[in-house]
C-alpha atoms as a PDB file:
ATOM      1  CA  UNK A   1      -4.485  12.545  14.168  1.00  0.00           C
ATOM      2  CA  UNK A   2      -2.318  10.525  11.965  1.00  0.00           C
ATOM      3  CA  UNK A   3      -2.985   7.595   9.067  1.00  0.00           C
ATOM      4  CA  UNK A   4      -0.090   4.792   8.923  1.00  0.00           C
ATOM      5  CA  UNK A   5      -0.232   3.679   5.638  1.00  0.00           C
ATOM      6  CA  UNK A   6       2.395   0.770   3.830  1.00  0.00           C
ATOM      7  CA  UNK A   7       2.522   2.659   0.468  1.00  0.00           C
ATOM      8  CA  UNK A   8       2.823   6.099  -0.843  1.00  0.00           C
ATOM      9  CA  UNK A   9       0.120   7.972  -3.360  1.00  0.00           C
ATOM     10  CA  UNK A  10       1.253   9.809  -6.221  1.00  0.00           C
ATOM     11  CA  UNK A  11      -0.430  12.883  -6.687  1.00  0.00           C
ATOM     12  CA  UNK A  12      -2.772  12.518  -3.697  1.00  0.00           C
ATOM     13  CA  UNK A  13      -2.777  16.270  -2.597  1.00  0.00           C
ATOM     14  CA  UNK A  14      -5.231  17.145  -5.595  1.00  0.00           C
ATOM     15  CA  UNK A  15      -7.758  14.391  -4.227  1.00  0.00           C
ATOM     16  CA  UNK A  16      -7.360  15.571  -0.723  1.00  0.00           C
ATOM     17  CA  UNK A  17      -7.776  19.209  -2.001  1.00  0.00           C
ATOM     18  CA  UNK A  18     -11.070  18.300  -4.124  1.00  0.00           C
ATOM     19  CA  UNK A  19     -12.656  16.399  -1.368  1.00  0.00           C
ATOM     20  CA  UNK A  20     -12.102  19.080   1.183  1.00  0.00           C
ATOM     21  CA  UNK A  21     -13.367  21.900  -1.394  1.00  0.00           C
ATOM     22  CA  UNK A  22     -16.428  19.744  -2.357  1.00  0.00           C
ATOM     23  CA  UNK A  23     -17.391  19.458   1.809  1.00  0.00           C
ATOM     24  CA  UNK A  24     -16.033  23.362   2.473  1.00  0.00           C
ATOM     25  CA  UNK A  25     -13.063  21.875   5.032  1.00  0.00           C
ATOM     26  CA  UNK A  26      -9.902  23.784   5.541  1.00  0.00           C
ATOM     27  CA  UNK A  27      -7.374  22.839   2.605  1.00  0.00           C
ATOM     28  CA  UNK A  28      -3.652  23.058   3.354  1.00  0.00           C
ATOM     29  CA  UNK A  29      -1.741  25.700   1.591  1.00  0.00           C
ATOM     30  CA  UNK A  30       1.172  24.503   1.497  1.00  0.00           C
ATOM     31  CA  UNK A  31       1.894  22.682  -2.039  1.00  0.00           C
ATOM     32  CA  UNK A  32       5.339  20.602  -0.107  1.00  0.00           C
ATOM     33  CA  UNK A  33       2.934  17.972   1.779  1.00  0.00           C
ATOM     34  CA  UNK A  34       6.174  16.770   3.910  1.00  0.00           C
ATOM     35  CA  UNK A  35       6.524  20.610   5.376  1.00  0.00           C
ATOM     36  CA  UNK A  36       6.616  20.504   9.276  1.00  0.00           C
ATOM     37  CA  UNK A  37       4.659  23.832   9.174  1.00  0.00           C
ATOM     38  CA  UNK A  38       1.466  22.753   7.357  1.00  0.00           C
ATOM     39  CA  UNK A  39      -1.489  23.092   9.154  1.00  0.00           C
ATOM     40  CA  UNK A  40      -4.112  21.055   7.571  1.00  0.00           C
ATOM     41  CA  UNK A  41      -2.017  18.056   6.467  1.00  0.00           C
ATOM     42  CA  UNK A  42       1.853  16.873   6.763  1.00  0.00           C
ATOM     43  CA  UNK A  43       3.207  13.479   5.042  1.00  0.00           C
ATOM     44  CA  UNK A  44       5.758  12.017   7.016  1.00  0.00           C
ATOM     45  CA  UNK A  45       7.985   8.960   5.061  1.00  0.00           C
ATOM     46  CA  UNK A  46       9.011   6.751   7.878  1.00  0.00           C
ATOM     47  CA  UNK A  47      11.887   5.936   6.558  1.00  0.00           C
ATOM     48  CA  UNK A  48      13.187   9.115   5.911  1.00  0.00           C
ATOM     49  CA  UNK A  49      12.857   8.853   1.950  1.00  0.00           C
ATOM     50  CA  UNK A  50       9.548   8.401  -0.647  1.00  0.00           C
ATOM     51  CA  UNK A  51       8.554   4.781  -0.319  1.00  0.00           C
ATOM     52  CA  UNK A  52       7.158   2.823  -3.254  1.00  0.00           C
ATOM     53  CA  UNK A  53       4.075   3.755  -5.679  1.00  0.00           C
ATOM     54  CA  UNK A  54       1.955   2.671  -8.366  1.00  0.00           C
ATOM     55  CA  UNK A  55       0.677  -0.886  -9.490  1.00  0.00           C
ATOM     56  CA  UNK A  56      -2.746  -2.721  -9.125  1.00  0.00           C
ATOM     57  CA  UNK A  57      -1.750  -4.195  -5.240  1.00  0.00           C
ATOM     58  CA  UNK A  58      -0.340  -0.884  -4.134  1.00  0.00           C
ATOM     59  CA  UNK A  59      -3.210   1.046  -5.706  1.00  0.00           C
ATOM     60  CA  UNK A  60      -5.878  -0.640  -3.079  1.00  0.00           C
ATOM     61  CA  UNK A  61      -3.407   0.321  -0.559  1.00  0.00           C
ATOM     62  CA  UNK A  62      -4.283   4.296  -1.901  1.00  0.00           C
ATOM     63  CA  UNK A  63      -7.931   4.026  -2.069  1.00  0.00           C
ATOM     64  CA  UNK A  64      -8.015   2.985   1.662  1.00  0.00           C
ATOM     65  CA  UNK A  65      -5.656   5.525   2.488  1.00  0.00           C
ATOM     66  CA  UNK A  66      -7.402   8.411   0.522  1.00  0.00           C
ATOM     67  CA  UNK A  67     -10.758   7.460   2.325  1.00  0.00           C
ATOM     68  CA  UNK A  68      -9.207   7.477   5.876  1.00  0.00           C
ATOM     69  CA  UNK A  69      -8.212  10.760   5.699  1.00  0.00           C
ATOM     70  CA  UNK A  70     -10.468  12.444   4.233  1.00  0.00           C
ATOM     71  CA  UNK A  71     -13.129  11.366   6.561  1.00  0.00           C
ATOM     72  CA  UNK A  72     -10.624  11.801   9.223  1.00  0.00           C
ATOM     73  CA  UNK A  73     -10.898  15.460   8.011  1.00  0.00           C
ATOM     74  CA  UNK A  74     -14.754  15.778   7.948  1.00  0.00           C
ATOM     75  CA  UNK A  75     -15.300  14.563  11.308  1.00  0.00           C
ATOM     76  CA  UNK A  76     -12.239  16.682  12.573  1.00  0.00           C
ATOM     77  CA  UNK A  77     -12.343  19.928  10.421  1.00  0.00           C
ATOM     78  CA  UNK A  78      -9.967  21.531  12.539  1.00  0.00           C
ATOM     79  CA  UNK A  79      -7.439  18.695  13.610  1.00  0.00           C
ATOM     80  CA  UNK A  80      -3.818  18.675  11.957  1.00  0.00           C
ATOM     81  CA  UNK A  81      -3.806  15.103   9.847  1.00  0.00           C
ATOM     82  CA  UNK A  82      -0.247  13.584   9.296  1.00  0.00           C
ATOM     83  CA  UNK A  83       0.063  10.444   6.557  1.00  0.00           C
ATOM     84  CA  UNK A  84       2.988   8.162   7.847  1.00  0.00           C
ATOM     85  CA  UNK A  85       4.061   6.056   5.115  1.00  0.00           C
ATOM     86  CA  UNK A  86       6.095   3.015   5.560  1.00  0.00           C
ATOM     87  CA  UNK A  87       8.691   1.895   3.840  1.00  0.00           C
ATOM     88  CA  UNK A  88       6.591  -1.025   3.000  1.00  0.00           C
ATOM     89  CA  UNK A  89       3.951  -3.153   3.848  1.00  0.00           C
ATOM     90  CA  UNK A  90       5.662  -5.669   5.850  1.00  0.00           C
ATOM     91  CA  UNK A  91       5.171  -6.109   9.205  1.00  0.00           C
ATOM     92  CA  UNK A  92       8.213  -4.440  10.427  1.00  0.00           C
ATOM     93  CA  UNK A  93       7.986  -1.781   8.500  1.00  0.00           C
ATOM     94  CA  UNK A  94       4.570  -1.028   9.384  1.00  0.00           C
ATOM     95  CA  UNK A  95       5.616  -1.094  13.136  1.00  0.00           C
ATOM     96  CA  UNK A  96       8.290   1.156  12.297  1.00  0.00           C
ATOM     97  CA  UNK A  97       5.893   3.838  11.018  1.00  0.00           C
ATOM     98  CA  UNK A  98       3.441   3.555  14.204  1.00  0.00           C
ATOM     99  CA  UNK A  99       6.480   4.432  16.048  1.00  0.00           C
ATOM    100  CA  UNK A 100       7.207   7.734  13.958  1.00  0.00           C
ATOM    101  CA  UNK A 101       3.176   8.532  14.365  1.00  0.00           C
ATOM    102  CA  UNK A 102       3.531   8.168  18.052  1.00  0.00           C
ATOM    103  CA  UNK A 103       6.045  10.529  18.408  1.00  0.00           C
ATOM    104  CA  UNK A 104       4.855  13.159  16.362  1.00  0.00           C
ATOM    105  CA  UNK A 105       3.759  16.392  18.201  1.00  0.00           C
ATOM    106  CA  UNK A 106       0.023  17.032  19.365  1.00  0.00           C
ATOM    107  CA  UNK A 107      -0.960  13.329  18.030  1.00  0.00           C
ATOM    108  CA  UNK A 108      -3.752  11.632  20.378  1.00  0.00           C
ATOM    109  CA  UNK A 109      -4.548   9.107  17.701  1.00  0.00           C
ATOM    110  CA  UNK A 110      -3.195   6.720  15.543  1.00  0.00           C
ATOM    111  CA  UNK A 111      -5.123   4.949  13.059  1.00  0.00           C
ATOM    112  CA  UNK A 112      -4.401   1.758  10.865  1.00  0.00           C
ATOM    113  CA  UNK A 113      -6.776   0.024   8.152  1.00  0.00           C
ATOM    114  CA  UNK A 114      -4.391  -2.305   7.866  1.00  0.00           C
ATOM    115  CA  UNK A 115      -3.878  -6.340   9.067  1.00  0.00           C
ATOM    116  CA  UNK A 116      -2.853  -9.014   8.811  1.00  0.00           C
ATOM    117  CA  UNK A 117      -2.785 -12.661  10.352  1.00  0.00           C
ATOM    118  CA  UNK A 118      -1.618 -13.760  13.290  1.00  0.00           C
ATOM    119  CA  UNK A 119       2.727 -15.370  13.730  1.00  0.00           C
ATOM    120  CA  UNK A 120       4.698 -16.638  16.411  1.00  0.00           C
ATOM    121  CA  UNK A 121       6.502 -13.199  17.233  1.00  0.00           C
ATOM    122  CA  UNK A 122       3.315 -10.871  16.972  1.00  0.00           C
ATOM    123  CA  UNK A 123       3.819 -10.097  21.317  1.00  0.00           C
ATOM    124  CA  UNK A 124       6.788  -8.445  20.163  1.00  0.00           C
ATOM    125  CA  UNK A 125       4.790  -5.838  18.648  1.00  0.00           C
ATOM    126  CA  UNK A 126       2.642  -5.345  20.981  1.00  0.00           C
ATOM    127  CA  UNK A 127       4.586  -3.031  22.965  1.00  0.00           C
ATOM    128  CA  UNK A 128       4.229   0.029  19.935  1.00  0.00           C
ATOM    129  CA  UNK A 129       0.950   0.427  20.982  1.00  0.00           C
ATOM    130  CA  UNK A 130       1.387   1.354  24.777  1.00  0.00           C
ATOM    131  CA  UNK A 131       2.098   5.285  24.055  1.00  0.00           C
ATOM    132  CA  UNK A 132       0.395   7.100  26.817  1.00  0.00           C
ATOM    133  CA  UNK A 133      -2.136   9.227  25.915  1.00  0.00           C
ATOM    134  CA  UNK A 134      -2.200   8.002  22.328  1.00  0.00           C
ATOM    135  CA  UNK A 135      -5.565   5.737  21.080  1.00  0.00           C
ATOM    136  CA  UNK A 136      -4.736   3.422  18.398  1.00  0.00           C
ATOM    137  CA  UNK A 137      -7.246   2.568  15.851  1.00  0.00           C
ATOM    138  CA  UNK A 138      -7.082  -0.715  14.238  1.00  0.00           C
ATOM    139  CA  UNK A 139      -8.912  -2.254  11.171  1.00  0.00           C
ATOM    140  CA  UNK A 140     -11.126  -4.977  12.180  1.00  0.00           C
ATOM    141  CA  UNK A 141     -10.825  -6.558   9.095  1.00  0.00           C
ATOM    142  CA  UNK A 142     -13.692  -6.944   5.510  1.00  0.00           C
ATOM    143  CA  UNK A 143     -14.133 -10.987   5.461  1.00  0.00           C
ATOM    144  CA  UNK A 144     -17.070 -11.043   7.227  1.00  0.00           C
ATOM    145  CA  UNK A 145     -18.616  -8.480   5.254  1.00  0.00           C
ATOM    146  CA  UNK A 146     -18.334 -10.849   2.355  1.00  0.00           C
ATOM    147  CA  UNK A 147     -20.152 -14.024   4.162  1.00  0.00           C
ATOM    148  CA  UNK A 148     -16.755 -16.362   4.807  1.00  0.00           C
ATOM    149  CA  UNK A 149     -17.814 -16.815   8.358  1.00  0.00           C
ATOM    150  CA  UNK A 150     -16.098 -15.939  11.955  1.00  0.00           C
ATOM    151  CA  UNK A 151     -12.613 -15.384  10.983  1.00  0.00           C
ATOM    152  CA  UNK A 152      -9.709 -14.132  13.690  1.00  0.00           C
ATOM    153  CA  UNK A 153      -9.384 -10.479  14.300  1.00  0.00           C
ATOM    154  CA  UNK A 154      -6.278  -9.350  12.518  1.00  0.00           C
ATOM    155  CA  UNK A 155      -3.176  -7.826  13.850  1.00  0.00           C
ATOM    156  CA  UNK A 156      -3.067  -5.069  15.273  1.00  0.00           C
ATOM    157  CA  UNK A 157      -6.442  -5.006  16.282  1.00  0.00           C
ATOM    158  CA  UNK A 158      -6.427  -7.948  18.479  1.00  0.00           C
ATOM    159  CA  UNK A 159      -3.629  -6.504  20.426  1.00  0.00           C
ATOM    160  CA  UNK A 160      -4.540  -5.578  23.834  1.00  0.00           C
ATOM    161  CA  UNK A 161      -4.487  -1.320  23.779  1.00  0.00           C
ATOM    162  CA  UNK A 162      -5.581  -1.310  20.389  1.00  0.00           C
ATOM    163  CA  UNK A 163      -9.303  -0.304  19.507  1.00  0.00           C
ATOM    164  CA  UNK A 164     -10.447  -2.298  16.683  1.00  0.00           C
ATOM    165  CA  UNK A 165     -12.682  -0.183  14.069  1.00  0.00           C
END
């Protein structure tokens, strides 16, 4: 199972670690989160290095990312999570990230609570999400929790092989 995030999380091991000793789930023992052999958790940068942290903007970025996984973890006790973190939060770097979660080993699922609205190129895209055997989870979007009406489905859940959540 893997979360594609835009943004990285200083320090989020000792959250992850609290939540899963607070619920009794497995807690990884590893203290390098980017170690191939964890068993519980692995951070991947998609990029190869650390992307950026810190600052209000960035920090709603965490919160989402923090409560993804760890429910990710409740529901699948026993499932290996990886974090992909992009280099960014743009569009092309997010792609580039669901690219690196599709090809990591065992993954059957990718999930993104991420979106944004819709541009002339967006088809291009589309073609990340066509992994066989992999499901991709897509944000469906808060607006209309907050009463602003019908608004589009954001990318990527409005593409095709993606399941909006």
């Amino acid at each position: 199972m893997v979360e594609v995030n835009g943004h990285a999380e200083p320090g989020y091991e000792k959250v992850r670690d609290a939540f899963a000793a607070n619920f009794g789930l497995p807690k990884e023992t590893s203290v390098v989160p980017t170690n191939t052999t964890n068993k519980v958790f692995q951070m991947v940068y998609a990029a190869g290095t650390k992307p950026q942290s810190g600052g209000a903007y960035i920090a709603s970025w965490n919160m989402e990312e923090a409560l993804d996984i760890e429910w990710a973890h409740a529901m699948a006790p026993k499932a290996k999570i990886y974090l992909v973190e992009a280099a960014s939060d743009s569009t092309a770097d997010l792609m580039a990230a669901v690219r690196i979660a599709s090809s990591l080993p065992g993954v059957k699922e990718v999930s993104m609570s991420w979106g944004g609205t819709e541009f002339s190129y967006e088809a291009s895209y589309d073609s990340v999400f066509t992994t066989p055997g992999i499901v991709y989870f897509a944000s469906g979007g808060d607006a209309g929790a907050v009463g602003l009406g019908a608004l589009p489905v954001p990318r990527p859940a409005a593409v095709p092989r993606s399941t909006m959540g």
